[in-house]
N, C-alpha and C. Protein backbone atom coordinates (compact mmCIF):
# COMPACT_ATOMS: atom_id res chain seq x y z
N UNK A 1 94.14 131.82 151.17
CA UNK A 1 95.33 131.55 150.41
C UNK A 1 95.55 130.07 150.22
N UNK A 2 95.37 129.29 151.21
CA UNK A 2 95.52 127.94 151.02
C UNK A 2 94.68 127.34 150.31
N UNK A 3 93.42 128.01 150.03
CA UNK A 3 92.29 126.77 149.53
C UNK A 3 92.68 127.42 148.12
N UNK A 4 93.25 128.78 147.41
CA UNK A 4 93.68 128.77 146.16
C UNK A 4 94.89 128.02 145.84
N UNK A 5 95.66 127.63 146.91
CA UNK A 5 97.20 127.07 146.55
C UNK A 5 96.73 125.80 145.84
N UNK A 6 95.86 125.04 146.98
CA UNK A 6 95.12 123.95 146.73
C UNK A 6 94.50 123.59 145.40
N UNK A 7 94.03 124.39 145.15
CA UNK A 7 93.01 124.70 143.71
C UNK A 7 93.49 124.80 142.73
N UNK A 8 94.89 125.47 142.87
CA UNK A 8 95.68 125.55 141.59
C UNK A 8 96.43 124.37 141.60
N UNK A 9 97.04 123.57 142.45
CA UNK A 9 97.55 122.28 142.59
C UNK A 9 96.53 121.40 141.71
N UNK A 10 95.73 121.25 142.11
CA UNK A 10 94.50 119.83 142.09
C UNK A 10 94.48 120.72 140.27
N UNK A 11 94.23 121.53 139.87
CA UNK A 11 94.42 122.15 138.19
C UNK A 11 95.29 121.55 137.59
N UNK A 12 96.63 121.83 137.84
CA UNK A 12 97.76 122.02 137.25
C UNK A 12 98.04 119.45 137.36
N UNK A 13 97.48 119.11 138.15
CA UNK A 13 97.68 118.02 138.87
C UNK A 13 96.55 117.37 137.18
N UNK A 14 95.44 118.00 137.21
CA UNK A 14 94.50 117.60 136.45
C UNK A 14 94.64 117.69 134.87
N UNK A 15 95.48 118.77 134.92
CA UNK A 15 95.79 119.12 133.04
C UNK A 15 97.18 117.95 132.77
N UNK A 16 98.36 117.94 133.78
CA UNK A 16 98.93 116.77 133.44
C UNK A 16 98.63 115.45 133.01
N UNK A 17 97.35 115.21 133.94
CA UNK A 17 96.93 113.44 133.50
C UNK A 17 95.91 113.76 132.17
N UNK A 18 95.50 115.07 132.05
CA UNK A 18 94.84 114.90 130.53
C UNK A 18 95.72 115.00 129.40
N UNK A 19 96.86 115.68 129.50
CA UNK A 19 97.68 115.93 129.24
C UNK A 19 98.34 114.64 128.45
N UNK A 20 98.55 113.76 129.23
CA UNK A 20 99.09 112.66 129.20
C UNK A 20 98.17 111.51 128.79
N UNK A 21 96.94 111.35 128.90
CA UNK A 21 96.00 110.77 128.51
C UNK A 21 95.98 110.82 127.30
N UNK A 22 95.78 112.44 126.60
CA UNK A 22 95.95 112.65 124.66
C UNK A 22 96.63 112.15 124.44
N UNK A 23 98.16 112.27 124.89
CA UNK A 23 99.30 111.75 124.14
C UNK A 23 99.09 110.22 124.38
N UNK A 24 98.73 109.59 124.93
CA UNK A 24 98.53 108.23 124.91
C UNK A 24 97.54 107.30 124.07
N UNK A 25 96.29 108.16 123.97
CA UNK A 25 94.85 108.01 122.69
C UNK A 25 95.92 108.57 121.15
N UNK A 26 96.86 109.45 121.31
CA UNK A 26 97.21 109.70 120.13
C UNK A 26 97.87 108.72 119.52
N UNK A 27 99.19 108.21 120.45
CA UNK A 27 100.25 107.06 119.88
C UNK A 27 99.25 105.63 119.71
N UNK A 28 98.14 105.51 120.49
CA UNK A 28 97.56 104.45 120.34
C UNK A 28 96.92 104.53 118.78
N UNK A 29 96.31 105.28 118.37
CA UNK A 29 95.94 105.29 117.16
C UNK A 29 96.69 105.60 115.99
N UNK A 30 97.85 105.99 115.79
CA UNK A 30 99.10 105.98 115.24
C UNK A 30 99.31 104.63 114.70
N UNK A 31 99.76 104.01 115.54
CA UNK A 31 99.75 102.48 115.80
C UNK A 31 98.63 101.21 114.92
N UNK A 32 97.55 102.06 115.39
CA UNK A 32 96.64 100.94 114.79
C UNK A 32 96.50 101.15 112.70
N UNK A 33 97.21 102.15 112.04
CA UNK A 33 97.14 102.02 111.33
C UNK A 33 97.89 100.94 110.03
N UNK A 34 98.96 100.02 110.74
CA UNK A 34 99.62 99.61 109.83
C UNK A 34 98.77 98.43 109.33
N UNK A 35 98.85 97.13 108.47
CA UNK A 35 98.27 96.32 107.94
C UNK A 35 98.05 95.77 109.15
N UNK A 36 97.05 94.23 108.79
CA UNK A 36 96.86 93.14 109.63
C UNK A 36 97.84 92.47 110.15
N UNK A 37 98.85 92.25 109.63
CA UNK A 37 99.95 91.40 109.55
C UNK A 37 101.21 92.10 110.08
N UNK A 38 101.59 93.49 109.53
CA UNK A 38 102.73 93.92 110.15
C UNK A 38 101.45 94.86 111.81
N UNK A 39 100.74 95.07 111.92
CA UNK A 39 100.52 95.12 113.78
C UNK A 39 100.73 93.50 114.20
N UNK A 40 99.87 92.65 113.67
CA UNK A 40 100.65 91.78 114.62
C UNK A 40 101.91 91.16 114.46
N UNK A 41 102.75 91.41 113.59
CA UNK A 41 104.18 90.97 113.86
C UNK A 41 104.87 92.02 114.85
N UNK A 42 104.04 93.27 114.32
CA UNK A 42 105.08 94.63 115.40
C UNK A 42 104.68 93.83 117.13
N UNK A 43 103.58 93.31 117.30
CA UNK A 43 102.82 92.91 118.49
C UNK A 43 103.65 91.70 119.35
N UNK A 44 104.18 91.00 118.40
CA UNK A 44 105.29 89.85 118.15
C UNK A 44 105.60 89.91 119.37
N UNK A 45 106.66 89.06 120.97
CA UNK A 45 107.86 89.52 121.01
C UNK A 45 108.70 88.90 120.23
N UNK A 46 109.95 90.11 120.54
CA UNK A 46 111.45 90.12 119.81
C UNK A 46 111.87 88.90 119.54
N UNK A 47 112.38 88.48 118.83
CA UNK A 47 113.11 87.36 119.01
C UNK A 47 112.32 85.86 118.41
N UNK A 48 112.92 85.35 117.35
CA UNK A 48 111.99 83.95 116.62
C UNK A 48 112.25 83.69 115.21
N UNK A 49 112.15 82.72 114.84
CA UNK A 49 112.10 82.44 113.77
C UNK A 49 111.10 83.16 112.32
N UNK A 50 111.57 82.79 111.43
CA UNK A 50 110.03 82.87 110.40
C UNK A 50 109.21 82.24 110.87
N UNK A 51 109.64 81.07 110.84
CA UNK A 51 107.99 80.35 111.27
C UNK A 51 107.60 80.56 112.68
N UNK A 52 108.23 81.09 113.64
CA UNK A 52 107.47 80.84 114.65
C UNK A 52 107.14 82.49 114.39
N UNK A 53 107.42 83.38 114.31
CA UNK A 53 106.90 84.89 113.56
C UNK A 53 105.73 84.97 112.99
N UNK A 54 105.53 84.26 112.11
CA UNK A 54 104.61 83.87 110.92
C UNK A 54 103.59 83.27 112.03
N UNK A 55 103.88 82.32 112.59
CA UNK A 55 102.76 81.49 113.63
C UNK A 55 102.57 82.33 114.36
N UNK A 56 102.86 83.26 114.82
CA UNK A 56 102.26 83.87 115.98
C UNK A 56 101.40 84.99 115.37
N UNK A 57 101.59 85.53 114.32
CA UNK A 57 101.41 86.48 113.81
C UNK A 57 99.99 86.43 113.01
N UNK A 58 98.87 87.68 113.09
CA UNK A 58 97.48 86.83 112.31
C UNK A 58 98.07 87.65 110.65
N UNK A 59 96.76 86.60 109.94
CA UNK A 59 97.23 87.10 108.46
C UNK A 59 98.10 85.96 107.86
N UNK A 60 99.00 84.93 108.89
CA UNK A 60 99.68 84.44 107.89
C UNK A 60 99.22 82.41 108.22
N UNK A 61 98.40 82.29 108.69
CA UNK A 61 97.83 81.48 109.09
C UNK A 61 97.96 79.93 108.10
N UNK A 62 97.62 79.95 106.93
CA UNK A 62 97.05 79.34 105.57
C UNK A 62 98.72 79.25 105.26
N UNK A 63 99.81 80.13 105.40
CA UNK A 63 101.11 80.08 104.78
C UNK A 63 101.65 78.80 105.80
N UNK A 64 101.72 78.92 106.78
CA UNK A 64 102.04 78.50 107.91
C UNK A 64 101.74 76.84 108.23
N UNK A 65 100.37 76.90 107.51
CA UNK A 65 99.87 75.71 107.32
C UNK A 65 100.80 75.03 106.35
N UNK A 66 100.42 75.71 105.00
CA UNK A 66 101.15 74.94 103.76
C UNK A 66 102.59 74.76 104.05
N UNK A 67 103.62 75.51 104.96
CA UNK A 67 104.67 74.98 105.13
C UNK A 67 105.00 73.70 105.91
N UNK A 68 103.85 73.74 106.75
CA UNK A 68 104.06 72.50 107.42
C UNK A 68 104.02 70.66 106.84
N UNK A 69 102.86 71.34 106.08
CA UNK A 69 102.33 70.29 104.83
C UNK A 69 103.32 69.68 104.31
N UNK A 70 104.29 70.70 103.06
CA UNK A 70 105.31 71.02 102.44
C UNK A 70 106.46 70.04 103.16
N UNK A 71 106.57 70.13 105.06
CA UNK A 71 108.03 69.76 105.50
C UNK A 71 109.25 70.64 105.43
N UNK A 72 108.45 72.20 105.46
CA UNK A 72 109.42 73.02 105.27
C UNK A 72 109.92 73.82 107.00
N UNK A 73 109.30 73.50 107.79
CA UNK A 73 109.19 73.99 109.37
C UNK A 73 110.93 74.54 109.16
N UNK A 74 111.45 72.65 109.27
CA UNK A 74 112.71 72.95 109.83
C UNK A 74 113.56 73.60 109.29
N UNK A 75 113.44 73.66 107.53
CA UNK A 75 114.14 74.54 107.02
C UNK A 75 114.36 76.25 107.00
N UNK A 76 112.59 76.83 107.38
CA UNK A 76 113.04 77.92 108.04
C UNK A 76 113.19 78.36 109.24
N UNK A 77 113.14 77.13 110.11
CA UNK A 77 113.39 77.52 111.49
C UNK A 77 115.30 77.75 111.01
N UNK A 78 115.80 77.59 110.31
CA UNK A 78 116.97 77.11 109.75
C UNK A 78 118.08 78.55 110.24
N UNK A 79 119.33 78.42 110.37
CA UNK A 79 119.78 79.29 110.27
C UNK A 79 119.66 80.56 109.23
N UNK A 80 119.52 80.52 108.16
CA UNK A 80 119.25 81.31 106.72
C UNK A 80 120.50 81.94 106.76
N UNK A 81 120.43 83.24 106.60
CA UNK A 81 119.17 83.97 106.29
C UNK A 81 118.65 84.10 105.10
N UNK A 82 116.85 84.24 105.54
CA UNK A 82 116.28 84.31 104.32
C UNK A 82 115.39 85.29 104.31
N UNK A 83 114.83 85.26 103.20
CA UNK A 83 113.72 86.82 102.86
C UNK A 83 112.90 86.10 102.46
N UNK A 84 111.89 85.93 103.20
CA UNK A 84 110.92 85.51 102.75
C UNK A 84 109.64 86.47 101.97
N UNK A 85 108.53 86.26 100.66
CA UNK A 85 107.74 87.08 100.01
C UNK A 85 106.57 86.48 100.41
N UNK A 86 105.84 86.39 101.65
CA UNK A 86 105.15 85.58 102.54
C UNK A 86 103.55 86.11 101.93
N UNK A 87 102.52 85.24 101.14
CA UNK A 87 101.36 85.22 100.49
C UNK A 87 100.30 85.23 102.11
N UNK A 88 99.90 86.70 101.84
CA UNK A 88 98.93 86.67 103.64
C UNK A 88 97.84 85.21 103.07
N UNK A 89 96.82 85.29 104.31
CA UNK A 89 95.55 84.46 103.78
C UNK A 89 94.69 84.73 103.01
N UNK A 90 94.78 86.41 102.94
CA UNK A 90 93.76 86.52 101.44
C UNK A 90 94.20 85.87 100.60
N UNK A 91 95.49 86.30 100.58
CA UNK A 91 96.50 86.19 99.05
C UNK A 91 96.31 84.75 98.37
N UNK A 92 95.87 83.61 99.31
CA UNK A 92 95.84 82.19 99.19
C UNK A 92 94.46 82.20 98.89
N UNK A 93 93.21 82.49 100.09
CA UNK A 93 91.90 82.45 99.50
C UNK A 93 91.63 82.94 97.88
N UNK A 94 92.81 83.81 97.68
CA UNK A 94 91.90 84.55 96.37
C UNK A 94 92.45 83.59 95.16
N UNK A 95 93.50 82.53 95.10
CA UNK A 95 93.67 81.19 94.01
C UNK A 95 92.57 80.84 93.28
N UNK A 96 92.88 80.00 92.42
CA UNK A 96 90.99 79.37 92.16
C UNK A 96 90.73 78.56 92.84
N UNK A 97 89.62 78.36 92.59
CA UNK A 97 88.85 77.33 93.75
C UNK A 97 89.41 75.98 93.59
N UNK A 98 89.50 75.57 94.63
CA UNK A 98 90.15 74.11 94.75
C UNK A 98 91.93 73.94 94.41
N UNK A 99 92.44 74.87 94.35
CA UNK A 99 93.52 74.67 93.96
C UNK A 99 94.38 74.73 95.32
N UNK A 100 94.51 75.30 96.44
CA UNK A 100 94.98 75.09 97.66
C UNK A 100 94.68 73.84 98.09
N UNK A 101 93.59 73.35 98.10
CA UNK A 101 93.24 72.17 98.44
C UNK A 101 94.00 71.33 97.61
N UNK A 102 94.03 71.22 96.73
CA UNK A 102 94.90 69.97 95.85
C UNK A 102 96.43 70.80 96.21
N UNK A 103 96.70 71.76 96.34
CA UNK A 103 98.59 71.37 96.69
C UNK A 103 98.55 70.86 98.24
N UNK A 104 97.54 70.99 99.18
CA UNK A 104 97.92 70.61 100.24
C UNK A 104 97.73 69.26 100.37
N UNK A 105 97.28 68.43 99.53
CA UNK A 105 97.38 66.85 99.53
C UNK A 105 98.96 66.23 99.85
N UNK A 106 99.03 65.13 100.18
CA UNK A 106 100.02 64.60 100.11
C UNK A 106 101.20 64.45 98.90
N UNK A 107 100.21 63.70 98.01
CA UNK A 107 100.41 63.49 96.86
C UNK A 107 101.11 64.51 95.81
N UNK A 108 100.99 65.83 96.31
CA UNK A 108 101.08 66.95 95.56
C UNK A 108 102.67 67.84 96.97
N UNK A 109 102.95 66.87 97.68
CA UNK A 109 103.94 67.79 98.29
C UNK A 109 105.21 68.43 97.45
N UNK A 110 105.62 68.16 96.66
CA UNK A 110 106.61 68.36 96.00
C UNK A 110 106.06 69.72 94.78
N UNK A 111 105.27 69.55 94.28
CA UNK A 111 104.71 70.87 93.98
C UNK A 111 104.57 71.91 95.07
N UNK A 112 103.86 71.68 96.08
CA UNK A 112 103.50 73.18 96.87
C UNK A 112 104.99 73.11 97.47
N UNK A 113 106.10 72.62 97.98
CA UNK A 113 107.48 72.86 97.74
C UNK A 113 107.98 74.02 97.08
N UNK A 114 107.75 73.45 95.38
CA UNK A 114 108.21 73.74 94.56
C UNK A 114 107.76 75.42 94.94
N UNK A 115 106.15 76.24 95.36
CA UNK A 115 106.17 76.91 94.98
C UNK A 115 106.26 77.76 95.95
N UNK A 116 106.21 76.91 97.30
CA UNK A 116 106.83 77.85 98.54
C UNK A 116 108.51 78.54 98.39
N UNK A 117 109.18 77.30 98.14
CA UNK A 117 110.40 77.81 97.87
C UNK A 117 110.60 78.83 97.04
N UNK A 118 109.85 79.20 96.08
CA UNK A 118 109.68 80.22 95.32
C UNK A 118 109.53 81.27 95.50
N UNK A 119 108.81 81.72 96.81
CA UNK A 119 108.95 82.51 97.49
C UNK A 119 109.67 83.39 98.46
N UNK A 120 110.85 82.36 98.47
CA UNK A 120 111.60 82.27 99.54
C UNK A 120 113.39 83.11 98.85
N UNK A 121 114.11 83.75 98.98
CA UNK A 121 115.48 84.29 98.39
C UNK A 121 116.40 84.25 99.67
N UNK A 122 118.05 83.60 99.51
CA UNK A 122 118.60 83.72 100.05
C UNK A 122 119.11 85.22 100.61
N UNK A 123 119.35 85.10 102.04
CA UNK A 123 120.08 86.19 102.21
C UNK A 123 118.90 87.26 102.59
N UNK A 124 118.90 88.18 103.59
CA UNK A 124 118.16 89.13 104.21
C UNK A 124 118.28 90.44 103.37
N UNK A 125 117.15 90.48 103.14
CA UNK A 125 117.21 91.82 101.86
C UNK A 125 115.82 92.62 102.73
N UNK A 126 116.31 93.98 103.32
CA UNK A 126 115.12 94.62 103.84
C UNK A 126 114.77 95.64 102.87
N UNK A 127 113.53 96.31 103.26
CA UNK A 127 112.66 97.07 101.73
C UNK A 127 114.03 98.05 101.68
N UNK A 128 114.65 98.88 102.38
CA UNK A 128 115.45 99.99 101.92
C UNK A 128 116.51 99.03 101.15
N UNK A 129 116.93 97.89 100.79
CA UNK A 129 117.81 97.39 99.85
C UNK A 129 117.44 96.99 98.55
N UNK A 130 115.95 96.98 98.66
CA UNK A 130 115.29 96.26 97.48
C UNK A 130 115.96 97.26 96.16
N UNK A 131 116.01 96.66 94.87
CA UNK A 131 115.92 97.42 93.90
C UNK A 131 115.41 96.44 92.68
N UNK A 132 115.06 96.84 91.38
CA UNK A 132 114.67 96.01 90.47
C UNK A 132 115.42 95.43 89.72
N UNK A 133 114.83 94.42 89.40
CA UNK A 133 115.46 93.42 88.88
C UNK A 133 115.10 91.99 89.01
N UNK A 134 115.89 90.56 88.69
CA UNK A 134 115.84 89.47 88.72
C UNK A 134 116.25 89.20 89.79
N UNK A 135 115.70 88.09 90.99
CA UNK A 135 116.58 87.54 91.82
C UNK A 135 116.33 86.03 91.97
N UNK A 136 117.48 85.49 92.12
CA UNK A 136 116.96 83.48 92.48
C UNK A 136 116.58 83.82 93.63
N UNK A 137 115.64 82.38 93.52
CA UNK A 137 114.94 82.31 94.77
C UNK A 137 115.48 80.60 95.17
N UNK A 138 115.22 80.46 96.25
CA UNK A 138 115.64 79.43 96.76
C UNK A 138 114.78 78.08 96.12
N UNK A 139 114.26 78.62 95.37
CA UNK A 139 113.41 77.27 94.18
C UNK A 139 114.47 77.04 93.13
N UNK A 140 115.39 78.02 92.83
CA UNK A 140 115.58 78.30 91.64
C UNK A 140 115.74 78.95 90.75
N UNK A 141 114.46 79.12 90.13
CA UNK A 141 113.73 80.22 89.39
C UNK A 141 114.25 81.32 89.87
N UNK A 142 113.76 82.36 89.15
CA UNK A 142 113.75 84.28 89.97
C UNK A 142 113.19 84.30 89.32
N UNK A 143 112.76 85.28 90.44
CA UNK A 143 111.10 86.43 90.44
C UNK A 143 111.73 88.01 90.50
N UNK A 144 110.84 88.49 89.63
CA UNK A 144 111.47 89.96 89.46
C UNK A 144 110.73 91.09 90.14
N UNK A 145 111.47 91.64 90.71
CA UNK A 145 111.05 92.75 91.69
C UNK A 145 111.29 94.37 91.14
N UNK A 146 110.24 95.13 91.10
CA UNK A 146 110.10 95.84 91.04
C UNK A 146 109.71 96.65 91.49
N UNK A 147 109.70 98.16 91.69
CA UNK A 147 109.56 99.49 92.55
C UNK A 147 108.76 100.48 92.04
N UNK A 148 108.15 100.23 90.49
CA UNK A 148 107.38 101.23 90.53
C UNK A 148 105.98 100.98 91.14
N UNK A 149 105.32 101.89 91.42
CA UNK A 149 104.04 102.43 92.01
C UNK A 149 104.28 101.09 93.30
N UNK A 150 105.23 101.39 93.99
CA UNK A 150 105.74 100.05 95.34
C UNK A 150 105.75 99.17 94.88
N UNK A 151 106.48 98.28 96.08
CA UNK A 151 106.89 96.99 95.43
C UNK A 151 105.96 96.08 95.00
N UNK A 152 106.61 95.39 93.66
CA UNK A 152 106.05 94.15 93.34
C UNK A 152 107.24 93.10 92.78
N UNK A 153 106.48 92.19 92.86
CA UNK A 153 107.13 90.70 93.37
C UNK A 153 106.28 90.16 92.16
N UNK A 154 106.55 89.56 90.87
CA UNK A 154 105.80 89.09 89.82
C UNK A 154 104.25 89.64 89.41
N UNK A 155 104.63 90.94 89.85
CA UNK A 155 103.35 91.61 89.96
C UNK A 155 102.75 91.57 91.49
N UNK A 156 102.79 90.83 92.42
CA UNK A 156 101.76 90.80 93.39
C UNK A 156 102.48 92.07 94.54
N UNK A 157 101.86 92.80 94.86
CA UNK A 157 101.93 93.85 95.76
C UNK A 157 102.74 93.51 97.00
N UNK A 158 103.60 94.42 97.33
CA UNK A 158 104.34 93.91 98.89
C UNK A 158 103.31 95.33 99.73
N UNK A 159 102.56 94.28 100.70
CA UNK A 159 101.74 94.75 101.62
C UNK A 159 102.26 95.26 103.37
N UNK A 160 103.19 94.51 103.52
CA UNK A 160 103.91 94.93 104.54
C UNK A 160 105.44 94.53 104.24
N UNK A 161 106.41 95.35 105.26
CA UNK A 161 107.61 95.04 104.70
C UNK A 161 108.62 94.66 106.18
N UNK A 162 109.46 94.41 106.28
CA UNK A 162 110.48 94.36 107.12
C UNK A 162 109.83 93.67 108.53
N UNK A 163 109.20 92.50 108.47
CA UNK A 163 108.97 92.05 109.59
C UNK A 163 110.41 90.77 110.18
N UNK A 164 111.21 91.76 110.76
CA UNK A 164 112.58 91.05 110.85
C UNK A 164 112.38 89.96 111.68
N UNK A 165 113.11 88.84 111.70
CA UNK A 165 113.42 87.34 112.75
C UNK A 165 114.65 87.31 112.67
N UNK A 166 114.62 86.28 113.21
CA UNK A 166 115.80 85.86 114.15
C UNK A 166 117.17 84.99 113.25
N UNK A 167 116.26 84.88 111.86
CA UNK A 167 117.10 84.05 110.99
C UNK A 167 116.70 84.61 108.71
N UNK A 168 116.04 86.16 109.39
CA UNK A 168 115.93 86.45 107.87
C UNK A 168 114.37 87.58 108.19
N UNK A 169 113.79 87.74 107.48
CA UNK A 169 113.08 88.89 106.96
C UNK A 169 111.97 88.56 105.88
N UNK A 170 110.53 88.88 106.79
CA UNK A 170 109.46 88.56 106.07
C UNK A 170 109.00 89.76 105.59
N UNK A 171 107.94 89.94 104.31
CA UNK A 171 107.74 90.78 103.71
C UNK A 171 106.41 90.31 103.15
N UNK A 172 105.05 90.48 103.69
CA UNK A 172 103.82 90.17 103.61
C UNK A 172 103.42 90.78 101.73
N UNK A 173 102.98 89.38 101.18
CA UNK A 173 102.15 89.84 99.82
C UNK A 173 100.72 89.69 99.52
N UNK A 174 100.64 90.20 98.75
CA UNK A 174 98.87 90.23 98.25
C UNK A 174 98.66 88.99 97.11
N UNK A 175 99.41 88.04 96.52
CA UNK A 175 99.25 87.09 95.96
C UNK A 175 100.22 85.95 96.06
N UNK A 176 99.72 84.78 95.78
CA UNK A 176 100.71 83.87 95.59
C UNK A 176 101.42 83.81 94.24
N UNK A 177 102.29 83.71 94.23
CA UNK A 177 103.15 84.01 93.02
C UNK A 177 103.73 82.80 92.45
N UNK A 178 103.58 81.97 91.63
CA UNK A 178 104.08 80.77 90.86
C UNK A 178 104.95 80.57 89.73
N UNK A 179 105.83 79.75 89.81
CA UNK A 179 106.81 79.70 88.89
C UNK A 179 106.15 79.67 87.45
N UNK A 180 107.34 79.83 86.58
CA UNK A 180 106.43 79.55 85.51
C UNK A 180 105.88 78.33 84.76
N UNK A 181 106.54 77.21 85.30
CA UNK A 181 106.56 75.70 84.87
C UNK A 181 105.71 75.31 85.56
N UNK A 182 104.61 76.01 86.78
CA UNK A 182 103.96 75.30 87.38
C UNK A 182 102.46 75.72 86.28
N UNK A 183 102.17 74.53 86.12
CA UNK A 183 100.53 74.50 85.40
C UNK A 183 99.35 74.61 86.43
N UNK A 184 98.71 75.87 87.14
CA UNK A 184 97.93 75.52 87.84
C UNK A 184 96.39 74.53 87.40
N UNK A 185 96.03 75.10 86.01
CA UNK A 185 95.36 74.56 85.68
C UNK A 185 95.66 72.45 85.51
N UNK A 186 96.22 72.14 85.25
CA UNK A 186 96.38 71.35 85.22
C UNK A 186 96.29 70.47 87.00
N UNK A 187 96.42 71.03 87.36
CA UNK A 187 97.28 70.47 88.62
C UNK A 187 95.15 70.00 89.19
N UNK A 188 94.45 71.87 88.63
CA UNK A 188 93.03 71.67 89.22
C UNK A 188 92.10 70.39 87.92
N UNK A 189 93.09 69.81 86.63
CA UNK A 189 92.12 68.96 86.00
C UNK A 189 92.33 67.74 86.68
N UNK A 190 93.25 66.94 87.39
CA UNK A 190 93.51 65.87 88.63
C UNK A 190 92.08 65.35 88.91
């Protein structure tokens, strides 16, 4: 009797930790499906700025850079709030050639300014508020957002959404998006 009590113990002992094992391989792979950018912002801890969000976070590397370039740190370490339409590093690699390189010059700070801020809209707008339409952006200008076939932002795709901080709300895109007064071409005949 005892060596079955036993037997059924050490069973019942054994289906729990497998038990619990699935459910743990399950949520883990759950998980790994969201973009590059929103796992590691979900990966984040709580609590930070855009930029320090953005800096910690992979995917936004090249943005992070150009803000610094720009002299924009302190402004979004800033109270805001803001919504930021944050261009991952593809979104920047895929420009034409040489054209990142010439806004990140010195010489050219006031342009890549011009087109960060562009990116940028007052006020915390998460995806369940979005709707279409025109909105200023903290350049100025507005960029028009739209909802069919998901969001877009002057056309460029919103790839992840609601990566909240501490002072506003990033929202990962698939392109850099430029005003309309900015001449890229021009900027690459220099």
């Amino acid at each position: 009797m005892k060596i079955l009590r036993h037997a059924t113990i050490v069973a019942a002992a054994a289906a729990v930790t497998l038990t619990l094992a699935a459910c743990s391989s399950s949520t883990g792979a759950a998980t790994s499906a969201p973009s590059t950018a929103a796992s590691a912002a979900a990966a984040t801890p709580a609590g930070g700025t855009i930029v320090d969000i953005a800096s910690t976070s992979e995917g936004f590397g090249t943005l992070v850079a150009a803000v610094q370039a720009a002299g924009l740190v302190d402004t979004l370490n800033g109270p805001g709030p803001f919504t930021v339409f944050a261009p991952t590093d593809a979104a920047f690699a895929a420009l034409p050639a040489g054209l990142l390189d010439a806004l990140l010059k010195p010489e050219n700070k006031d342009l890549l300014t011009k087109i960060l801020t562009y990116h940028v809209v007052p006020g915390k707008i998460l995806a369940a508020d979005v709707t279409d339409g025109d909105v200023a952006t903290v350049e100025g200008q507005s960029i028009k957002i739209s909802t069919m076939d998901g969001v877009t932002v002057n056309g460029a795709k919103v790839v992840t959404v609601d990566v909240v901080t501490d002072n506003g709300v990033i929202h990962a895109i698939d392109a850099v998006i430029l005003p309309p007064d900015v001449d890229a071409a021009a900027l690459l005949a220099k």
